[in-house]
Protein backbone atom coordinates (compact mmCIF):
# COMPACT_ATOMS: atom_id res chain seq x y z
CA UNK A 1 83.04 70.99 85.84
CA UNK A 2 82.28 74.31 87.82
CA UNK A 3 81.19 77.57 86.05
CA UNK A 4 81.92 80.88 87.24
CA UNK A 5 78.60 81.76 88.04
CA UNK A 6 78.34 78.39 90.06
CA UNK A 7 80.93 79.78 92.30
CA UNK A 8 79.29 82.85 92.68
CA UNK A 9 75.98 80.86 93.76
CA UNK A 10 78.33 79.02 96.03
CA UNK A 11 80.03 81.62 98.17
CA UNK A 12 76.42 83.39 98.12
CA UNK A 13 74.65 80.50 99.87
CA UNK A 14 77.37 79.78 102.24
CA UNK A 15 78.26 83.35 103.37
CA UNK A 16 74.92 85.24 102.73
CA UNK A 17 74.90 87.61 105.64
CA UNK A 18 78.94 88.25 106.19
CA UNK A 19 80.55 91.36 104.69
CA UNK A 20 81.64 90.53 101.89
CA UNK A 21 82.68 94.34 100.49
CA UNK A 22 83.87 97.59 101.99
CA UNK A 23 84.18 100.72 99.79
CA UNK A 24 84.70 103.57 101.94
CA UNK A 25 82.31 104.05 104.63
CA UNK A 26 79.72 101.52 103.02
CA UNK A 27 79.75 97.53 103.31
CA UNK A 28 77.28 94.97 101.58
CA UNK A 29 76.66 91.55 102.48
CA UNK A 30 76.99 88.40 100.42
CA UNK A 31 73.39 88.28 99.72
CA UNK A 32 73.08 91.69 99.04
CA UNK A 33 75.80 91.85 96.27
CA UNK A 34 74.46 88.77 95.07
CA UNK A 35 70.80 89.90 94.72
CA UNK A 36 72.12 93.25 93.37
CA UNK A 37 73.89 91.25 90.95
CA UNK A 38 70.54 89.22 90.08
CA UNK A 39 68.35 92.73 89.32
CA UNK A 40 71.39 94.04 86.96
CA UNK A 41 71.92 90.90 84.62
CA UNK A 42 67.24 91.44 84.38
CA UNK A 43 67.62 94.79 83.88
CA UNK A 44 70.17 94.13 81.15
CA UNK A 45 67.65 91.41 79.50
CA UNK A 46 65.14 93.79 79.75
CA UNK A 47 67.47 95.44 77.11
CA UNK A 48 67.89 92.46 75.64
CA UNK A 49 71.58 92.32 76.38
CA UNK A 50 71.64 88.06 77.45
CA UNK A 51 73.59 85.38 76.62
CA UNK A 52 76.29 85.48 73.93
CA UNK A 53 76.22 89.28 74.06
CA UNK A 54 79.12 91.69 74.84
CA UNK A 55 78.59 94.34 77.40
CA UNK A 56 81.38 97.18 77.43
CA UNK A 57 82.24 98.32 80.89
CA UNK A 58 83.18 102.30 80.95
CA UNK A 59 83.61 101.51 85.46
CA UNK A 60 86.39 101.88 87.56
CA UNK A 61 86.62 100.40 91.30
CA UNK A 62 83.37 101.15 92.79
CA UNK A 63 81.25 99.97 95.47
CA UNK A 64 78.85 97.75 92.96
CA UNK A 65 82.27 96.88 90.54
CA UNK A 66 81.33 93.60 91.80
CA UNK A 67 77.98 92.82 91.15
CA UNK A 68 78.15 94.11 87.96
CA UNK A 69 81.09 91.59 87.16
CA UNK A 70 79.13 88.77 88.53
CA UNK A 71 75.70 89.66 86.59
CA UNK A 72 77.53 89.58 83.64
CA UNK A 73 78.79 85.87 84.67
CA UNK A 74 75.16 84.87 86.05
CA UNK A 75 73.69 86.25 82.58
CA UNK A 76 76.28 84.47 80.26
CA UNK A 77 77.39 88.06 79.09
CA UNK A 78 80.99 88.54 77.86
CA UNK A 79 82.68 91.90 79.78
CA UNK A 80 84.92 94.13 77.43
CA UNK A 81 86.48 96.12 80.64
CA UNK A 82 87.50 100.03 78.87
CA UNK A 83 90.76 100.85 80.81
CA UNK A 84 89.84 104.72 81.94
CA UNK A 85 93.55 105.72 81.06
CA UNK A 86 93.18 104.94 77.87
CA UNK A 87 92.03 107.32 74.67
CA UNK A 88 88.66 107.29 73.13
CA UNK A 89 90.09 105.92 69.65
CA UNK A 90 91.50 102.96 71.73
CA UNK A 91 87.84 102.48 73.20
CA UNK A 92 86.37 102.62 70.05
CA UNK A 93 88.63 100.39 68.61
CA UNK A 94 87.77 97.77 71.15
CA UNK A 95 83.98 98.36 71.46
CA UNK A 96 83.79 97.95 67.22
CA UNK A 97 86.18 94.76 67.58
CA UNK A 98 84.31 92.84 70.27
CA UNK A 99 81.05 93.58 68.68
CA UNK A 100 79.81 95.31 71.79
CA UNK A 101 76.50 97.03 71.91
CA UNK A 102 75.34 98.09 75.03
CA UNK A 103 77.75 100.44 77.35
CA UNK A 104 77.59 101.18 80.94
CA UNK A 105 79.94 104.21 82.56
CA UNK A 106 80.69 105.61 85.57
CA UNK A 107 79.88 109.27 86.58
CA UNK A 108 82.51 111.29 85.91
CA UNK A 109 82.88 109.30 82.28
CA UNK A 110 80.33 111.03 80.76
CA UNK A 111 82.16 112.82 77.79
CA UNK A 112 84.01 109.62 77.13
CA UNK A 113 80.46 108.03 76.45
CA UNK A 114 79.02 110.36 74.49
CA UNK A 115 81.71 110.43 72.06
CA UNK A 116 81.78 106.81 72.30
CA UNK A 117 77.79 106.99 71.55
CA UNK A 118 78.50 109.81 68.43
CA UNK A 119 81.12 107.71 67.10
CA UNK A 120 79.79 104.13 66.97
CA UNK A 121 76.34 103.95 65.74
CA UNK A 122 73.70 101.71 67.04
CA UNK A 123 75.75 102.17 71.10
CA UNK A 124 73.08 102.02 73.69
CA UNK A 125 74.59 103.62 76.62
CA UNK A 126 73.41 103.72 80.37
CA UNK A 127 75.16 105.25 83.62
CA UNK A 128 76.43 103.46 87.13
CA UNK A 129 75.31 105.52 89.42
CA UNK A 130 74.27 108.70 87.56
CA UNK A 131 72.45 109.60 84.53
CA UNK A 132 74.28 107.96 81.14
CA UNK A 133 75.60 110.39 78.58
CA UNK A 134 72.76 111.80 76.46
CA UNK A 135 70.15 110.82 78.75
CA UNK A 136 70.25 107.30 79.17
CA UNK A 137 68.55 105.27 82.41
CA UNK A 138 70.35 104.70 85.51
CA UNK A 139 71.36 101.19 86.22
CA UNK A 140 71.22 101.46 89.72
CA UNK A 141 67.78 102.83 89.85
CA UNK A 142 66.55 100.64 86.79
CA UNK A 143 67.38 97.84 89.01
CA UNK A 144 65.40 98.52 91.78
CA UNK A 145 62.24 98.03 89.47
CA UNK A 146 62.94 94.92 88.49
CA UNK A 147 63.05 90.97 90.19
CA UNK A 148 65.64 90.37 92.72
CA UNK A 149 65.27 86.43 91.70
CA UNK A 150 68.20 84.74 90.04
CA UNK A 151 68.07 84.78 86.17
CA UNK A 152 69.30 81.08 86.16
CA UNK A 153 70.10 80.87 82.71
CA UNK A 154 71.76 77.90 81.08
CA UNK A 155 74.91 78.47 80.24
CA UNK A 156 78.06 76.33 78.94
CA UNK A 157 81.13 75.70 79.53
CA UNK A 158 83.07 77.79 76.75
CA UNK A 159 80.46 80.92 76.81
CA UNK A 160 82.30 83.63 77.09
CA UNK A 161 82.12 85.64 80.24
CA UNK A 162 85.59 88.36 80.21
CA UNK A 163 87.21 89.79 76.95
CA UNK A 164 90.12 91.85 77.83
CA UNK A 165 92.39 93.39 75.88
CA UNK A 166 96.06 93.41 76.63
CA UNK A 167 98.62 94.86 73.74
CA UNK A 168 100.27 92.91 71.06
CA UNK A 169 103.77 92.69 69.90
CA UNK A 170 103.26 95.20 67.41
CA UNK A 171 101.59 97.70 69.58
CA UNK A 172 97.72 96.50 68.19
CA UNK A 173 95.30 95.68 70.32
CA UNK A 174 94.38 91.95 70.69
CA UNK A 175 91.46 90.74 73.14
CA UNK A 176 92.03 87.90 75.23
CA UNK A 177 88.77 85.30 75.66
CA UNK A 178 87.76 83.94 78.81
CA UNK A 179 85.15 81.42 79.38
CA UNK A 180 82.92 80.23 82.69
CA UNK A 181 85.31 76.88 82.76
CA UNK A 182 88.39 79.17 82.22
CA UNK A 183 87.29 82.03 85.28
CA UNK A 184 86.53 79.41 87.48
CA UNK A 185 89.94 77.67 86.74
CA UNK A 186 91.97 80.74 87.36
CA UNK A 187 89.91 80.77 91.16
CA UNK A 188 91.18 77.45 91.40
CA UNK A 189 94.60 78.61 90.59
CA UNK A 190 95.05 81.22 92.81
CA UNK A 191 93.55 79.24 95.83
CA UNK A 192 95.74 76.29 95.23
CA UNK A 193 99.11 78.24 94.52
CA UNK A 194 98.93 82.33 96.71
CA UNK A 195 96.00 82.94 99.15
CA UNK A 196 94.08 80.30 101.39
CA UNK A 197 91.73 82.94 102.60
CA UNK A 198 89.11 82.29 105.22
CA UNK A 199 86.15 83.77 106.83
CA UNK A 200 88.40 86.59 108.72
CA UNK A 201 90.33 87.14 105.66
CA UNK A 202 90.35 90.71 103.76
CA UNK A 203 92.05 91.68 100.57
CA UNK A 204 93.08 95.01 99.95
CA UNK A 205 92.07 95.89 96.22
CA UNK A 206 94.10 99.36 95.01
CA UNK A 207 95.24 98.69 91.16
CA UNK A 208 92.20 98.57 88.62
CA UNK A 209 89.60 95.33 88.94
CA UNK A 210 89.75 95.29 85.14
CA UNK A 211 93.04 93.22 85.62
CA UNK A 212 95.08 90.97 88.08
CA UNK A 213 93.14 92.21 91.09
CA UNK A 214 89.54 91.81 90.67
CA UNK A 215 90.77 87.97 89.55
CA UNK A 216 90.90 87.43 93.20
CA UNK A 217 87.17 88.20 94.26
CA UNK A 218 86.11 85.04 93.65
CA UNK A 219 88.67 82.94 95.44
CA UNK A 220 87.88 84.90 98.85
CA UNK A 221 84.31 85.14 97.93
CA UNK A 222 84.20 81.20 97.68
CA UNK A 223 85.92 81.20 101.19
CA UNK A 224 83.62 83.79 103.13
CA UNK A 225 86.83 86.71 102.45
CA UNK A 226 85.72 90.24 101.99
CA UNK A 227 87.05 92.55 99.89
CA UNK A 228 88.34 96.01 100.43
CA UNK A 229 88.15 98.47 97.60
CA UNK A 230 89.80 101.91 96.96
CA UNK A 231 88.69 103.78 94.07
CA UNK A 232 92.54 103.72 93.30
CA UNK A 233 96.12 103.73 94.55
CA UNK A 234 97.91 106.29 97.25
CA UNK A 235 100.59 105.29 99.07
CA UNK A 236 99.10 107.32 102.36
CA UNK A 237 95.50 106.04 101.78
CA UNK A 238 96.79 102.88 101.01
CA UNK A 239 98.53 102.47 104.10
CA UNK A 240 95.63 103.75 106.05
CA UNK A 241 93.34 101.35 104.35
CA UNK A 242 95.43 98.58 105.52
CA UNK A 243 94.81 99.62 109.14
CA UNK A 244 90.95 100.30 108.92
CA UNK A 245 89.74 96.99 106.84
CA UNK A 246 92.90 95.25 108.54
CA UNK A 247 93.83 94.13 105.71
CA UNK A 248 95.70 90.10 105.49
CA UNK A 249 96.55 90.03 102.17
CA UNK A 250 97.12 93.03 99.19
CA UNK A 251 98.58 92.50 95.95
CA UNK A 252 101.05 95.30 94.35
CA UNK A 253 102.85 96.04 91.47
CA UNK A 254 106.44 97.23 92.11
CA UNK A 255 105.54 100.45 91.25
CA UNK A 256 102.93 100.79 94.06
CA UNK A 257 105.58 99.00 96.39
CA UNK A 258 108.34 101.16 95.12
CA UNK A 259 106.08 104.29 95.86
CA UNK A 260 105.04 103.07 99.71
CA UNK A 261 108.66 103.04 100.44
CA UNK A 262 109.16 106.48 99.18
CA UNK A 263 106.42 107.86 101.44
CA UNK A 264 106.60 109.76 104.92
CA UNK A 265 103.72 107.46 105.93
CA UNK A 266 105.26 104.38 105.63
CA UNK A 267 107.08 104.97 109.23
CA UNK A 268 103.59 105.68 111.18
CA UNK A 269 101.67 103.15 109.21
CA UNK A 270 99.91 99.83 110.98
CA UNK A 271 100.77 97.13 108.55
CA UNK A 272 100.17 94.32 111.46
CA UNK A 273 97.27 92.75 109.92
CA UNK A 274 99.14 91.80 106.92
CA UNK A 275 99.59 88.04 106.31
CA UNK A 276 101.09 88.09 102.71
CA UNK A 277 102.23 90.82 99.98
CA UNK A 278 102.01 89.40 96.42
CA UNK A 279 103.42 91.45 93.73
CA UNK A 280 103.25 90.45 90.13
CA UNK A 281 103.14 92.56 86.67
CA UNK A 282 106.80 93.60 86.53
CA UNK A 283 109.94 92.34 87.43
CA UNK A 284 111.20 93.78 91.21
CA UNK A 285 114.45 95.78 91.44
CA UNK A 286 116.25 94.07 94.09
CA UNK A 287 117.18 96.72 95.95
CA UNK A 288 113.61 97.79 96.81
CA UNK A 289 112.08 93.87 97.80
CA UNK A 290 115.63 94.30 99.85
CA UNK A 291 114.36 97.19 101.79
CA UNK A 292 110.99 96.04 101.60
CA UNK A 293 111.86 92.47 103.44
CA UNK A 294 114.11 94.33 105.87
CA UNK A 295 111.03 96.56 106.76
CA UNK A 296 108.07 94.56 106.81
CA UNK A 297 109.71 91.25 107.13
CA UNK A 298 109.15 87.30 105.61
CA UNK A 299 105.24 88.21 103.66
CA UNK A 300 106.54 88.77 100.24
CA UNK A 301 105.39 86.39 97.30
CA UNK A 302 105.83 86.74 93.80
CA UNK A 303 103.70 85.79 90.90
CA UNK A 304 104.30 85.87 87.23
CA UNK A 305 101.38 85.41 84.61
CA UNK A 306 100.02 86.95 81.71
CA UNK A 307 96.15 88.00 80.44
CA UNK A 308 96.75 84.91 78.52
CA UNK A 309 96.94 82.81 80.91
CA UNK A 310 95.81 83.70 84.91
CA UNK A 311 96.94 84.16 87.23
CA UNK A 312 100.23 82.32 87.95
CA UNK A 313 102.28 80.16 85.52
CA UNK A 314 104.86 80.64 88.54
CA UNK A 315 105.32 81.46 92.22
CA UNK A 316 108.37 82.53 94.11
CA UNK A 317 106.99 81.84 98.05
CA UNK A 318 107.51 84.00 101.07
CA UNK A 319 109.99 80.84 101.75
CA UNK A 320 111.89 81.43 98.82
CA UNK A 321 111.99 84.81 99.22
CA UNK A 322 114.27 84.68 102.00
CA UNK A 323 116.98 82.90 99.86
CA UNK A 324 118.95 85.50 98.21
CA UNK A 325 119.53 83.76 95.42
CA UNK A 326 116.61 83.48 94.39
CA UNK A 327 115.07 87.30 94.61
CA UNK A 328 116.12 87.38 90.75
CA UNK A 329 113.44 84.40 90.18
CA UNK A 330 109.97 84.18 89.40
CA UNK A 331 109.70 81.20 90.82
CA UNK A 332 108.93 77.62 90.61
CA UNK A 333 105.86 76.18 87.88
CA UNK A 334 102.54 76.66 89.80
CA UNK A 335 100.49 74.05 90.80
CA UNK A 336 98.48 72.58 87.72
CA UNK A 337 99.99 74.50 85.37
CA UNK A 338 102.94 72.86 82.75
CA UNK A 339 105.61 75.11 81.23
CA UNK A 340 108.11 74.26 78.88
CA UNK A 341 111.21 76.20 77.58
CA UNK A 342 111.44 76.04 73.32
CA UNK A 343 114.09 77.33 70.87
CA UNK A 344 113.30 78.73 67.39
CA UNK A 345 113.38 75.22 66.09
CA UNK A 346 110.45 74.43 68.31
CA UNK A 347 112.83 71.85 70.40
CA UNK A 348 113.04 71.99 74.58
CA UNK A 349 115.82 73.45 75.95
CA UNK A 350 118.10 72.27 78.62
CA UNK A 351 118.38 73.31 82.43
CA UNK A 352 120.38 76.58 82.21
CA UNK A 353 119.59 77.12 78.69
CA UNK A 354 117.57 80.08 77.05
CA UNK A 355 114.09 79.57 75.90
CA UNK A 356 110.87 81.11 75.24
CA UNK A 357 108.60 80.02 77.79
CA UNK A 358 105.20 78.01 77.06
CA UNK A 359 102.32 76.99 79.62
CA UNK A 360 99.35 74.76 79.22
CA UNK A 361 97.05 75.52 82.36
CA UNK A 362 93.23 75.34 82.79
CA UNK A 363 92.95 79.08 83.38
CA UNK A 364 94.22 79.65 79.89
CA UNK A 365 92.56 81.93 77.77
CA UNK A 366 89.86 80.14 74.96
CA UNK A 367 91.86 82.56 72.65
CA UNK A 368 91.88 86.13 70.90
CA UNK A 369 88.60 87.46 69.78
CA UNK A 370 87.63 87.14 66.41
CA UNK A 371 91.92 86.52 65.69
CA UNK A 372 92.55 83.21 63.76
CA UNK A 373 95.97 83.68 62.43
CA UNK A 374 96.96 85.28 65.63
CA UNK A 375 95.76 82.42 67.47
CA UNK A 376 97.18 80.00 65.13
CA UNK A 377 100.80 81.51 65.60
CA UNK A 378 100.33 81.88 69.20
CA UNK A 379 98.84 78.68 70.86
CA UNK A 380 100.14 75.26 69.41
CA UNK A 381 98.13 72.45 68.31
CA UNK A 382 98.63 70.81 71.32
CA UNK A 383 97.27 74.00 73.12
CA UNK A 384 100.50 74.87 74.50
CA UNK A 385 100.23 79.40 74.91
CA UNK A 386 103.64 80.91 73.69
CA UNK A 387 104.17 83.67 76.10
CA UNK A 388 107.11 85.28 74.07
CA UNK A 389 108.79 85.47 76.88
CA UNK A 390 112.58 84.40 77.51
CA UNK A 391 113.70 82.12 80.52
CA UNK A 392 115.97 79.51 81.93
CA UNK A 393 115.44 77.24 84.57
CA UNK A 394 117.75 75.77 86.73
CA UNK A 395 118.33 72.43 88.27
CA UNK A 396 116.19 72.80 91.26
CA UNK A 397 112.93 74.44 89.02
CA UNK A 398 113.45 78.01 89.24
CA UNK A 399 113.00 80.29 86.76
CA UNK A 400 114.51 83.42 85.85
CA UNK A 401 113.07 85.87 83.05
CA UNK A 402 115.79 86.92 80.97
CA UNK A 403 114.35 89.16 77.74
CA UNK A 404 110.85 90.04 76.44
CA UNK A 405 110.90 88.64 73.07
CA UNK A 406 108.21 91.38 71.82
CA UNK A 407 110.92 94.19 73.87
CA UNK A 408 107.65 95.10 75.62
CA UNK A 409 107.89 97.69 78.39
CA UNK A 410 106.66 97.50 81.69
CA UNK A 411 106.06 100.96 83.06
CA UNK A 412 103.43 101.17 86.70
CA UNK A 413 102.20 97.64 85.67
CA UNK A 414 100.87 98.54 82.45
CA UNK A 415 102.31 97.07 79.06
CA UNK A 416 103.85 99.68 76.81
CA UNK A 417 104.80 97.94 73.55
CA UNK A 418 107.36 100.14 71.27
CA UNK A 419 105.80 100.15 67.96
CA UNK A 420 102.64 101.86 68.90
CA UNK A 421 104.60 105.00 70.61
CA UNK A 422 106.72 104.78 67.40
CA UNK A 423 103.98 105.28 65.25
CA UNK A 424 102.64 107.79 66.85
CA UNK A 425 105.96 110.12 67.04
CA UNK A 426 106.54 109.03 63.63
CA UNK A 427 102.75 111.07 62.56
CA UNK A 428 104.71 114.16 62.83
CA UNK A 429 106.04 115.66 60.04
CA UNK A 430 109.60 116.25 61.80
CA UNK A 431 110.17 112.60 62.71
CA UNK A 432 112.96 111.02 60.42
CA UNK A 433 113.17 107.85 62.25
CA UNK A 434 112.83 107.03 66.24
CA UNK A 435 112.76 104.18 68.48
CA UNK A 436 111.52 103.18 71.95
CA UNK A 437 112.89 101.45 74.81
CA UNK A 438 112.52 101.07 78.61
CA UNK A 439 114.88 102.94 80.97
CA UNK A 440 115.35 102.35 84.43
CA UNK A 441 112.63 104.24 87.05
CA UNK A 442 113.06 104.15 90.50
CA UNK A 443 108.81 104.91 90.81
CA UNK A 444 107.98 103.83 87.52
CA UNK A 445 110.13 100.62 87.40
CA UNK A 446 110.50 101.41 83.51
CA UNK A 447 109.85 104.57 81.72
CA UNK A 448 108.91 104.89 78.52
CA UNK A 449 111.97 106.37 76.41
CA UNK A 450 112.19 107.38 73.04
CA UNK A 451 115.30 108.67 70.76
CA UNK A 452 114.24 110.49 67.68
CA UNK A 453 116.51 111.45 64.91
CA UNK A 454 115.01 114.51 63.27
CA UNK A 455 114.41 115.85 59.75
CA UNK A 456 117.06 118.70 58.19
CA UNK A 457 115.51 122.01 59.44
CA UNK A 458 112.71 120.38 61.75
CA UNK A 459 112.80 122.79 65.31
CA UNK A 460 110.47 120.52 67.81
CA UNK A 461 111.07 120.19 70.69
CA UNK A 462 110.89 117.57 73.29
CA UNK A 463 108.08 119.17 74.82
CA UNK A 464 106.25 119.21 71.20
CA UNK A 465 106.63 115.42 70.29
CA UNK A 466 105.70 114.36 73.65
CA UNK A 467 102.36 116.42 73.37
CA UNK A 468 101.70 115.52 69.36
CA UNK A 469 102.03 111.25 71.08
CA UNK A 470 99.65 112.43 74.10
CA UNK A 471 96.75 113.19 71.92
CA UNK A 472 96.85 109.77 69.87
CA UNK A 473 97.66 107.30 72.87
CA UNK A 474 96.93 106.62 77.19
CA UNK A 475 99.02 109.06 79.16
CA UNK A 476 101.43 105.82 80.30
CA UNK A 477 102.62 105.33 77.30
CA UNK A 478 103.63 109.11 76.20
CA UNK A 479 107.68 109.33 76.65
CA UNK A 480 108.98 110.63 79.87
CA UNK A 481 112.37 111.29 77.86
CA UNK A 482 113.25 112.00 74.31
CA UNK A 483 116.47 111.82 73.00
CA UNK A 484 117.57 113.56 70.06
CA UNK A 485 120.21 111.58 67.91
CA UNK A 486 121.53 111.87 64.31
CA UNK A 487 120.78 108.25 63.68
CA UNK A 488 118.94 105.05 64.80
CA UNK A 489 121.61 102.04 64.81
CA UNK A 490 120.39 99.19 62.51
CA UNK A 491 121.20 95.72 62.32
CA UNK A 492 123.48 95.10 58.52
CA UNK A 493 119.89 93.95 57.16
CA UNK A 494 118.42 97.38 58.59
CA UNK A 495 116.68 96.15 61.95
CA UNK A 496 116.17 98.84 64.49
CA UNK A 497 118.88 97.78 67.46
CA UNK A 498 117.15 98.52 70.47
CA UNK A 499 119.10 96.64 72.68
CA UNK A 500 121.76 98.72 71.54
CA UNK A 501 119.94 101.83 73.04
CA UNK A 502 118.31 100.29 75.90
CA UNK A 503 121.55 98.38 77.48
CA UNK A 504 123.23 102.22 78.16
CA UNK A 505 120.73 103.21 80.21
CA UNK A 506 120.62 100.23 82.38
CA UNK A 507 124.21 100.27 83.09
CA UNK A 508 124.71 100.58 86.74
CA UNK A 509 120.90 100.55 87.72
CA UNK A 510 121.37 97.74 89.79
CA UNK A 511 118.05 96.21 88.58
């Protein structure tokens, strides 16, 4: 059975002196992300962060994103990645929860860190590339005192090497575990089902390396691929970046796509590197992968997966995609991975009947940190994952999403679920009742919307409540439109009807 830090070893050895990243104007080799990687997992022993400990990353994409990932594999440390976007409660909450200890930030991060440091006692915290908040070493320069020799530790197959947190159907925070077997598996699945990258191969990383994209280092590492990172996501510098790495493969959320087809550099843009566009995360209006096929022609693939369970459950091909039929899919089930379709009774459903789709892959998560009940109510005996969401699949294999059964929202790739914006508008003092749906977007895909029915006599304003949510949650999930209404409509047994608010607004959207 392969480890993730055996894979990292591997591609090392075989590739040592090709490029294997580009940030900006720098590059570094195989061997030298590799060694870097070997000094920071010593310098982190020499803090006695090892094996079976939790290391809280405070780092967006950088030029070293990657070693640090892979000392933390080589080390048999468990990552808690701290989305940037998101508030220092939510940090805190996830820090406490994981049982993290030790926290390394970026500069630019600092005030995050020292709250972070005030707020949880016993937080060691050291910088990336700067100075850490109140004082703390440098990793970069603590690592060039220490061995450049592999740490070689012995590790197993369930350690824990990624904790990441994803939202859960009630809006809390729930951590899904990821072990050496279980990252190496979802390398596996992305090689046998997306990318086939070789030596000459370059992916194009733009959306955060916390999630779907940095799962795809490894895979082109293991191949000799190098990988092109931008600190983050511009449609112009995007498009540039394509040109100057020459880029064969990039993966997108439809936001990002939706947003490169808006811009006025789309029209002078060199795009003829690119093999394959994957795009994952959200569902894809049709009208934009229309225009988007039209434009750039037969390179579109689609993915769908969850944190759950990497990377894809199912694929739509650049074959598929130019069957018009089937731009509504997700695809057929991925190589390796089984899915099945169950009612409420727990009983399969028929071809062209509605279920809530389960997987059994590999690449599945171990489970939710420190979460029994959760994890008995959402993986079966037989280790099947329940993915809450709703599907049918036809005669020939594809499947089509239908409904989120949690009514999550998908706004810019991120996962808005409704009850944690509701409980935040419902904090203020005016709030008599509200509810949250998603609404159509033409950038966003789906905005976050809320209708509010006021108390007698209460004056905010839409302005107000959207400022009162932006100081409790990530700016993504603050509402981009409130509606004020006399009343939320409830079920006869008093169940908020969203679907009741949310169909309205998707009338005529053509999504």
């Amino acid at each position: 059975m392969k480890f993730a830090a055996d894979l990292i070893r591997e591609g090392a050895r075989q590739h040592a002196d090709e490029v294997a990243i580009y940030f900006g104007e720098d590059s570094l080799t195989f061997r030298e992300v590799d060694e870097m990687a070997n000094r920071f997992a010593n310098v982190l022993a020499e803090h006695g962060v090892g094996r079976g400990d939790r290391l809280a990353i405070l780092v967006g994409n950088g030029l070293w994103t990657v070693s640090l990932d892979f000392a933390c594999m080589k080390a048999g440390i468990a990552r808690v990645p701290l989305n940037a976007r998101l508030s220092v409660a939510e940090h805190e909450r996830m820090i406490t929860g994981t049982g993290a200890t030790f926290l390394v930030h970026e500069p630019g991060l600092e005030e995050s860190a020292a709250e972070l440091r005030e707020r949880i006692s016993g937080l060691t915290v050291v910088g990336l590339g700067g100075p850490a908040a109140g004082g703390g070493p440098d990793l970069l320069v603590a690592a060039e005192q220490v061995s450049p020799e592999d740490p070689r530790v012995e590790l197993e197959a369930d350690d824990p090497v990624l904790v990441l947190h994803t939202s859960g159907t009630t809006g809390v925070l729930k951590a899904a575990v990821h072990s050496q077997a279980s990252f190496a598996a979802v390398a596996k699945n992305i090689l046998d089902n997306v990318f086939s990258p070789t030596t000459d191969s370059v992916m194009l990383h733009a959306a955060s390396m916390i999630h779907a994209s940095g799962t795809f280092v490894l895979p082109y590492w293991l191949r000799g691929g190098a990988s092109a990172i931008l600190p983050g996501f511009e449609p112009k510098g995007f498009l540039d970046a394509i040109a100057r790495y020459r880029a064969t493969e990039v993966n997108l959320v439809p936001t990002m796509l939706g947003m490169l087809f808006a811009s006025d550099a789309l029209e002078a843009s060199d795009i003829s590197s690119l093999r394959a566009v994957l795009y994952g995360a959200s569902p894809m209006p049709r009208p934009l992968i229309v225009r988007a096929l039209k434009q750039w022609g037969p390179i579109f693939m689609q993915y769908y997966g969850q944190t759950e369970a990497p990377l894809v459950i199912t694929v739509l091909t650049q074959e598929d995609h130019q069957n018009p039929a089937l731009l509504g899919s997700c695809g057929r089930a991925a190589v390796g991975v089984q899915i099945r379709l169950m009612d409420e009774d727990g009983l399969e459903v028929a071809a062209g009947d509605i279920g809530e789709i389960q997987v059994r892959m590999p690449s599945q998560m171990v489970g939710y940190d420190n979460a029994d009940e959760l994890n008995a109510e959402m993986i079966t005996e037989d280790g099947w994952i329940r993915t809450r969401d709703m599907a049918y699949v036809d005669n020939a294999g594809y499947y089509f999403l239908v409904d989120r059964r949690s009514d999550m929202i998908v706004t810019g790739g991120y996962n808005v679920y409704p009850r944690e914006v509701e409980d935040a508008l419902a904090k203020s003092p005016a709030v008599a009742e509200c509810a949250v749906v998603g609404a159509p977007d033409p950038v966003w895909v789906e905005a976050v919307t809320a209708f509010v029915s006021l108390r007698p006599g209460a004056g905010e304003s839409e302005e107000q409540l959207k400022e009162e949510v932006r100081g409790q949650l990530a700016g993504y999930k603050v509402p981009k439109r409130i509606y004020f209404v006399d009343a939320i409509p409830k079920s006869a047994v008093g169940k908020i009807l969203r679907r009741a608010l949310r169909e309205p607004l998707w009338e005529g959207s053509g999504a």
